[in-house]
Protein backbone atom coordinates (compact mmCIF):
# COMPACT_ATOMS: atom_id res chain seq x y z
CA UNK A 1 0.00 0.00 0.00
CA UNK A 2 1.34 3.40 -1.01
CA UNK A 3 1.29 6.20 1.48
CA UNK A 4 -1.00 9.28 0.35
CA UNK A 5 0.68 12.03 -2.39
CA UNK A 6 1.45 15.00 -0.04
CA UNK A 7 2.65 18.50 -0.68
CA UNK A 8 6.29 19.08 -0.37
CA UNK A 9 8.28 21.81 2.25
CA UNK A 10 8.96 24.23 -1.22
CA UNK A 11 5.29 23.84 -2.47
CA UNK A 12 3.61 24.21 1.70
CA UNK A 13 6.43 27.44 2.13
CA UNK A 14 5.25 29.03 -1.80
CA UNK A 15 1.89 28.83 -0.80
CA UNK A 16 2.19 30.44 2.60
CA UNK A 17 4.38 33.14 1.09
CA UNK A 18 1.88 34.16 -1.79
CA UNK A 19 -0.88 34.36 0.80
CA UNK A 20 0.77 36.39 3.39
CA UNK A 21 1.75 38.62 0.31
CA UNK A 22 -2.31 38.22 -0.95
CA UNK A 23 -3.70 39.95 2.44
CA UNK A 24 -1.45 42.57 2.71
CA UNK A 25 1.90 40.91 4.76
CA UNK A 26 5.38 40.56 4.21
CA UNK A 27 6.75 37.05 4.06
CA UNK A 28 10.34 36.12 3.44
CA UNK A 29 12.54 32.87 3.31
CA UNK A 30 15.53 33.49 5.56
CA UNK A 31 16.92 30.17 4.88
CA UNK A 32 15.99 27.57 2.42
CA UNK A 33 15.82 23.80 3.34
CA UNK A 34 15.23 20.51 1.35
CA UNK A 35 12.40 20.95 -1.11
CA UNK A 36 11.09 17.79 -0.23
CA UNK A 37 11.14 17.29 3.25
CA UNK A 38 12.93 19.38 5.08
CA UNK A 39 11.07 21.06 8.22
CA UNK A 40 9.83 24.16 8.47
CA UNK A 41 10.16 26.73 11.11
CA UNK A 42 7.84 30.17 10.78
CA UNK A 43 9.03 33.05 12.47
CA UNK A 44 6.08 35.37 13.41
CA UNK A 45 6.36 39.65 13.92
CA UNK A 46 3.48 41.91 13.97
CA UNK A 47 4.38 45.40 12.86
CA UNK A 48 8.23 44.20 12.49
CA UNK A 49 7.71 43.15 16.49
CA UNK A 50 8.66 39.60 17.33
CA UNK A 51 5.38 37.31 18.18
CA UNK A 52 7.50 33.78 18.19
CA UNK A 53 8.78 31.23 16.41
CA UNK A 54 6.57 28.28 15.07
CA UNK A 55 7.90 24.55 14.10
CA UNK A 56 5.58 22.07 11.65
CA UNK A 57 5.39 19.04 13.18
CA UNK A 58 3.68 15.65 12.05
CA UNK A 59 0.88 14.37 13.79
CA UNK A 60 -0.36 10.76 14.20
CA UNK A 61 -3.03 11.73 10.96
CA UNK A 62 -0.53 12.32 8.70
CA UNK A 63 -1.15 16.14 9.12
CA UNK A 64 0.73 18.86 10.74
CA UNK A 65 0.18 21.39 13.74
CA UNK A 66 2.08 24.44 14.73
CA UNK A 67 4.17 24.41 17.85
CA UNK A 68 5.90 27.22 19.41
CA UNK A 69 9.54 26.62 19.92
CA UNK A 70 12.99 28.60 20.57
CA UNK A 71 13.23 31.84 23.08
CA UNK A 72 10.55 33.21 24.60
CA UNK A 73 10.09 36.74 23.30
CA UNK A 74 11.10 38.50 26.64
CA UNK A 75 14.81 36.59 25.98
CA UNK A 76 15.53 39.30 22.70
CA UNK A 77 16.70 38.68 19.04
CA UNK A 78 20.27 37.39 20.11
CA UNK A 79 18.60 34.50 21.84
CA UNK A 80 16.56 34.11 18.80
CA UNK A 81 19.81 34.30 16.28
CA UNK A 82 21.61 31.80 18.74
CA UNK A 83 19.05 29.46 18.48
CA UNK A 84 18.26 29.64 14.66
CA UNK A 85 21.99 29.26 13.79
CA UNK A 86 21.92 26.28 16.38
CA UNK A 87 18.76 24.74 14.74
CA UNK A 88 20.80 25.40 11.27
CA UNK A 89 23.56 23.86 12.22
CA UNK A 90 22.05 20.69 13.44
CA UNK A 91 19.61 20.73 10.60
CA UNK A 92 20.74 22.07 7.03
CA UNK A 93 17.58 21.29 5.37
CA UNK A 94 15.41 23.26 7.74
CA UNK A 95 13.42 26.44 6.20
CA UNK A 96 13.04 29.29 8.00
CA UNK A 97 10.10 31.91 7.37
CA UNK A 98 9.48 35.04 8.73
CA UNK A 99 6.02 36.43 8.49
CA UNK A 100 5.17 39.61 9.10
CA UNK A 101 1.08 40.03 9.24
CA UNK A 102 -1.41 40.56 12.51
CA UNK A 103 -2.25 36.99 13.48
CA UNK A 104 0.77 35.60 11.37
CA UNK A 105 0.15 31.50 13.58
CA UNK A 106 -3.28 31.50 12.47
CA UNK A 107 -1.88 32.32 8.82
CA UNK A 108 0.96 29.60 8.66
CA UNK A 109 -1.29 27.53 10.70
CA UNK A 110 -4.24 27.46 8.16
CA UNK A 111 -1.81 27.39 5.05
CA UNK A 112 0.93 24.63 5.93
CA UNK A 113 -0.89 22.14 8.60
């Protein structure tokens, strides 16, 4: 038995990119991962203000969920940097995206899981 077709990490991270853009956002890859597989991390701002950072992970369905991950927001962008480079080094084929839109979980949320 085959498993089910599913969308690759390029094809989820286009589509979440052209909709941010669509209502109004800014949405930028700040690293690019494998186009197949690789994970996907979303960082969130509001009004260039850091909201979190957001990992893709798997569920038992075969679909994904959000989960916040990395520094809190009170720890500041060098915590944030240290821990992206970390997650990069560990993991080459991770993306990271940053989103910039009010609400920009419910957006990645809705578009990738």
């Amino acid at each position: 038995m085959s498993a089910d077709p599913r969308l690759t990490s390029e094809m989820l991270v286009g589509a979440l990119r052209r909709r941010v853009n669509d209502s109004g956002g800014f949405a930028t890859v700040l690293a690019k991962g494998d186009p197949i597989s690789g994970v996907i991390l979303v960082q969130a701002l509001e009004k260039g203000v850091y909201q979190g950072l957001f990992e893709r992970v798997s569920n038992l369905l075969g679909s994904g969920a959000l989960m916040r991950c990395g520094p809190s927001v009170d720890e500041g962008p060098e915590a944030l940097d240290q821990y992206l480079a970390r997650r990069r080094r560990s993991d080459p084929d991770l993306w990271i995206i940053e989103l910039d839109i009010p609400d920009a979980e419910r957006f990645a949320a809705e578009t990738i899981c």
